[in-house]
C-alpha atoms as a PDB file:
ATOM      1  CA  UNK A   1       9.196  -5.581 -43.281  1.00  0.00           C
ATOM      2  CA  UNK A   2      12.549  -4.615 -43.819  1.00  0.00           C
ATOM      3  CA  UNK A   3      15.400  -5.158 -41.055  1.00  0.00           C
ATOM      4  CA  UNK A   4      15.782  -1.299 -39.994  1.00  0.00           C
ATOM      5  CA  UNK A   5      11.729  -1.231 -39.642  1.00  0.00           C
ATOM      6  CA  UNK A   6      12.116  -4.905 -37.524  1.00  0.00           C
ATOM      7  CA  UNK A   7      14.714  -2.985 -34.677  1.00  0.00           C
ATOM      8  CA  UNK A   8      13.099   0.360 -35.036  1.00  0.00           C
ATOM      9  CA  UNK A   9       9.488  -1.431 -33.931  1.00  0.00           C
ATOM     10  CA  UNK A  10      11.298  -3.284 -31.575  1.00  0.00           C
ATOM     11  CA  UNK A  11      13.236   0.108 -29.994  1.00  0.00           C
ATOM     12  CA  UNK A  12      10.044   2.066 -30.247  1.00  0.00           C
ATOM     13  CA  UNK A  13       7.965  -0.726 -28.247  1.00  0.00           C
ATOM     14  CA  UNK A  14      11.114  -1.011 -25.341  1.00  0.00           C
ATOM     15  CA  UNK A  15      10.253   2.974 -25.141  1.00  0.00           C
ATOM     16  CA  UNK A  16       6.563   2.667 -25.122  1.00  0.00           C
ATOM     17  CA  UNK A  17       7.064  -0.255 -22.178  1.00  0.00           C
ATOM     18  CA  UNK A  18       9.381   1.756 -20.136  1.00  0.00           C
ATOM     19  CA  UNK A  19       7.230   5.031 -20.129  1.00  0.00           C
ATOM     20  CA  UNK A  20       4.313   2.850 -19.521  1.00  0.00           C
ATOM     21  CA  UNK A  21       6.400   1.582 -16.808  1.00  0.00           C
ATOM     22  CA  UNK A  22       7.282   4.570 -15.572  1.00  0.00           C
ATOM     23  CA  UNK A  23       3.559   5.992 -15.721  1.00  0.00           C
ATOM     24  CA  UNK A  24       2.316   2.950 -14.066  1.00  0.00           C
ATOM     25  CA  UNK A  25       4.524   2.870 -11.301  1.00  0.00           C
ATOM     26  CA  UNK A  26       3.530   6.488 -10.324  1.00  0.00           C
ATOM     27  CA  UNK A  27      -0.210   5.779 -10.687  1.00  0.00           C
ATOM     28  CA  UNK A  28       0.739   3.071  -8.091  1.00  0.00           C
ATOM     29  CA  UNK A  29       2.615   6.001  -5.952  1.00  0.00           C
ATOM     30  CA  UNK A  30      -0.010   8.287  -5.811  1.00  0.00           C
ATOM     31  CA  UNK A  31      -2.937   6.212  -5.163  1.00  0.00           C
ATOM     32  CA  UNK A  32      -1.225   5.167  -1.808  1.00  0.00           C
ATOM     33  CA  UNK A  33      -0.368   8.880  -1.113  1.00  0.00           C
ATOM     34  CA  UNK A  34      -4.105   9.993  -1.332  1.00  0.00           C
ATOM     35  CA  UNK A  35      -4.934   7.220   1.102  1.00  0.00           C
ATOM     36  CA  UNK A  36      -2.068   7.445   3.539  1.00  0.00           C
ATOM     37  CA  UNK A  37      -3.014  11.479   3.713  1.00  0.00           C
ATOM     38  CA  UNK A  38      -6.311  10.856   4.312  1.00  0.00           C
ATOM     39  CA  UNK A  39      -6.024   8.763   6.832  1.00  0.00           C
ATOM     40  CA  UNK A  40      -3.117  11.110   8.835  1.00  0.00           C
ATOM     41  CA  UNK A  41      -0.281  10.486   6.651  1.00  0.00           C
ATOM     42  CA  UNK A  42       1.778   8.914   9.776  1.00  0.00           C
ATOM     43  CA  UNK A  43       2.172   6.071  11.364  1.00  0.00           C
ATOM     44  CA  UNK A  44      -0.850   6.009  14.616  1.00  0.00           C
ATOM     45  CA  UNK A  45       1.193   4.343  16.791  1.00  0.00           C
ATOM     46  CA  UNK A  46       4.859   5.892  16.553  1.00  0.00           C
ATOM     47  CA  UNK A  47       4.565   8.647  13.992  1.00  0.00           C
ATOM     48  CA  UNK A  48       6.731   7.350  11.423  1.00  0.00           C
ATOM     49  CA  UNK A  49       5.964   9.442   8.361  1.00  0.00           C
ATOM     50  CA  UNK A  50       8.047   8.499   5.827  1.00  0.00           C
ATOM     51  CA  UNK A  51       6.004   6.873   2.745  1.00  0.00           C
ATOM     52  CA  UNK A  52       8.296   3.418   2.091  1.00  0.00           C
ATOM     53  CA  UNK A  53       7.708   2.644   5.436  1.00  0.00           C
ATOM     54  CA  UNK A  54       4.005   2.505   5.822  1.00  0.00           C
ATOM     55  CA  UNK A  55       0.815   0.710   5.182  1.00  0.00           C
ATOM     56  CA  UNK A  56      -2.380   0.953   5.472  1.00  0.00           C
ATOM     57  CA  UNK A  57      -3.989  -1.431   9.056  1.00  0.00           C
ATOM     58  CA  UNK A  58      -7.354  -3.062   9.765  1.00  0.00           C
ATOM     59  CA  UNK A  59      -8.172  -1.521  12.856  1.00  0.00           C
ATOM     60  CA  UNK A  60      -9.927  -4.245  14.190  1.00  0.00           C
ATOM     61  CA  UNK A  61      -7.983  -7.022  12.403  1.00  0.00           C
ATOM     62  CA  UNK A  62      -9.476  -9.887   9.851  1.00  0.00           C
ATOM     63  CA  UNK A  63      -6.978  -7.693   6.669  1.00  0.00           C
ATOM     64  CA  UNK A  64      -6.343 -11.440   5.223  1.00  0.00           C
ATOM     65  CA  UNK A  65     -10.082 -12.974   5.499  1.00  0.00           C
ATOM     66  CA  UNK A  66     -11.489  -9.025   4.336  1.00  0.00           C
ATOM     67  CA  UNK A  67      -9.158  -9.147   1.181  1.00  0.00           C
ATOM     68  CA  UNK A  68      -9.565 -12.916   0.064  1.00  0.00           C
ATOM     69  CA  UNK A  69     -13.547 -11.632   0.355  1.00  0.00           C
ATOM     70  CA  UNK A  70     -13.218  -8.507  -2.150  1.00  0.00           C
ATOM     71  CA  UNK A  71     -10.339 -10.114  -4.279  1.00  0.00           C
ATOM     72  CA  UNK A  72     -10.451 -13.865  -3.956  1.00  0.00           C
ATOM     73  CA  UNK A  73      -7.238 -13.677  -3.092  1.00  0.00           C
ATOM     74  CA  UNK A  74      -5.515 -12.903   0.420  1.00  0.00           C
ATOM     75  CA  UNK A  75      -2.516 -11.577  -1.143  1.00  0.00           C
ATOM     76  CA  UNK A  76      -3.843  -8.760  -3.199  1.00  0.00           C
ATOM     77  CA  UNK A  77      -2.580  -5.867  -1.408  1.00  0.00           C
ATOM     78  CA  UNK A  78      -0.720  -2.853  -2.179  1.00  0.00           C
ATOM     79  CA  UNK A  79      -2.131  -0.440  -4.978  1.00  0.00           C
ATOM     80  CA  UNK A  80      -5.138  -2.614  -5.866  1.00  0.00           C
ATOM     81  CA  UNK A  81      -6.207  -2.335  -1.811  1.00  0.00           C
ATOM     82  CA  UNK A  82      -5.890   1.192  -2.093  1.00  0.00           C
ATOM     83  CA  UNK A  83      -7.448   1.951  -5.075  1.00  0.00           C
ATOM     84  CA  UNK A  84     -10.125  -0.204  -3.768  1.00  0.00           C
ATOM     85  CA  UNK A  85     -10.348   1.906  -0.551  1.00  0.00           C
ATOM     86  CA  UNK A  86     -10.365   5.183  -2.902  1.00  0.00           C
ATOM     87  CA  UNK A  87     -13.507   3.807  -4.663  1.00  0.00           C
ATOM     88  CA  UNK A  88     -15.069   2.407  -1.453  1.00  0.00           C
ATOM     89  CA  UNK A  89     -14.958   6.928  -0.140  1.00  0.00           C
ATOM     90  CA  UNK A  90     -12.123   6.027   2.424  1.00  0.00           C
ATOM     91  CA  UNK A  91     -13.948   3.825   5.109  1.00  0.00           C
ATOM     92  CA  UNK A  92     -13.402   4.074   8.915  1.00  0.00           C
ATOM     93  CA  UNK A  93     -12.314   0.872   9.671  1.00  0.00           C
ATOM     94  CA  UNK A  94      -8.657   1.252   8.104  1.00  0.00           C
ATOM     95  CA  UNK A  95      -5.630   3.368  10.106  1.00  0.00           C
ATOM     96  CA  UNK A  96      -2.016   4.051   8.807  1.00  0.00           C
ATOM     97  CA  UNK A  97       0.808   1.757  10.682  1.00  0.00           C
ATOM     98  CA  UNK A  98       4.471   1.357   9.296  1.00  0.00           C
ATOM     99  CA  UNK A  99       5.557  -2.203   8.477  1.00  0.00           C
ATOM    100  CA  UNK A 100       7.229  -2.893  11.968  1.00  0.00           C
ATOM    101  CA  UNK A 101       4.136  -1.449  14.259  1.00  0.00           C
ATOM    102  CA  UNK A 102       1.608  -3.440  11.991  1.00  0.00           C
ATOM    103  CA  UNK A 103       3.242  -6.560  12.212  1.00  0.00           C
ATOM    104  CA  UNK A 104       3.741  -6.551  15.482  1.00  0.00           C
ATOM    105  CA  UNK A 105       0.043  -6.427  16.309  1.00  0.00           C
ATOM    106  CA  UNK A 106      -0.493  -8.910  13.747  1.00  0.00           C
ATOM    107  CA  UNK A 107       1.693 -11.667  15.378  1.00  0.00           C
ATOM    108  CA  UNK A 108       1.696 -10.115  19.093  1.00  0.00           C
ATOM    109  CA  UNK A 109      -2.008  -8.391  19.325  1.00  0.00           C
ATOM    110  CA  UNK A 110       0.180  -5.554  20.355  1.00  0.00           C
ATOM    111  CA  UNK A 111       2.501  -2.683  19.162  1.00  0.00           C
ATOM    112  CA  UNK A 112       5.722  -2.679  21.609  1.00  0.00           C
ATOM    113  CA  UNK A 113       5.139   1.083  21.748  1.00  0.00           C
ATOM    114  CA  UNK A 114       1.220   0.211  23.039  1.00  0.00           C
ATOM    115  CA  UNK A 115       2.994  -1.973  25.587  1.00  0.00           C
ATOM    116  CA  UNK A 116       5.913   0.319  26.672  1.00  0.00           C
ATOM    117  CA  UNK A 117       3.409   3.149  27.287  1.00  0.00           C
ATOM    118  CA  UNK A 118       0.969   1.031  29.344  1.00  0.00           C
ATOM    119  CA  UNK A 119       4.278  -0.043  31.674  1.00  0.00           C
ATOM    120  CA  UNK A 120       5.555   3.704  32.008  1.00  0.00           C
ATOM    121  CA  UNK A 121       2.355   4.993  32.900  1.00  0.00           C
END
């Protein structure tokens, strides 16, 4: 193989890896979009509705032990969980929270909104 065909294979495959990249990365973005939507597409506790912020909740907690079960692995989150969920016909145990409501009922068993409302009442 001559030196022009050696960087021309080697610019070619940089392309191919960025558009697969690319493509990947919005597979990734549109798997979470189908399940945020059909699970309200905002946050159930203060409405946030913007996409970087949110995530998808167990609603009755165990998300570590539940994923570690289906995955082996308690860290596998993100676009796997999702597509999982897509293939699973969108269960009813799952709700969307943004990062800051979900963990705080993680480590406080309670949203701050959940426990402003209750003292306004």
């Amino acid at each position: 193989m001559s030196t022009f065909q050696k960087e021309w294979y080697h610019r070619v495959k940089e392309e191919k890896r960025e558009q697969w990249r690319t493509s990947s990365k919005l597979s990734r973005i549109r798997a979470k979009c189908r399940v945020l939507e059909h699970y309200g597409g905002e946050c159930n506790c203060c409405g946030e509705e913007r996409i970087e912020f949110l995530t998808i909740d167990h609603i009755e907690g165990g998300g570590n032990s539940h994923r570690k079960e289906i995955f082996g692995n308690q860290n596998q989150s993100g676009s796997r969980f999702y597509r999982w969920i897509i293939k699973q016909g969108y269960p009813n145990d799952y709700q969307v929270l943004c990062w800051n409501c979900n963990t705080a009922k993680h480590y406080y068993n309670m949203c701050p909104h959940k426990r402003l409302m209750k003292v306004g009442e």
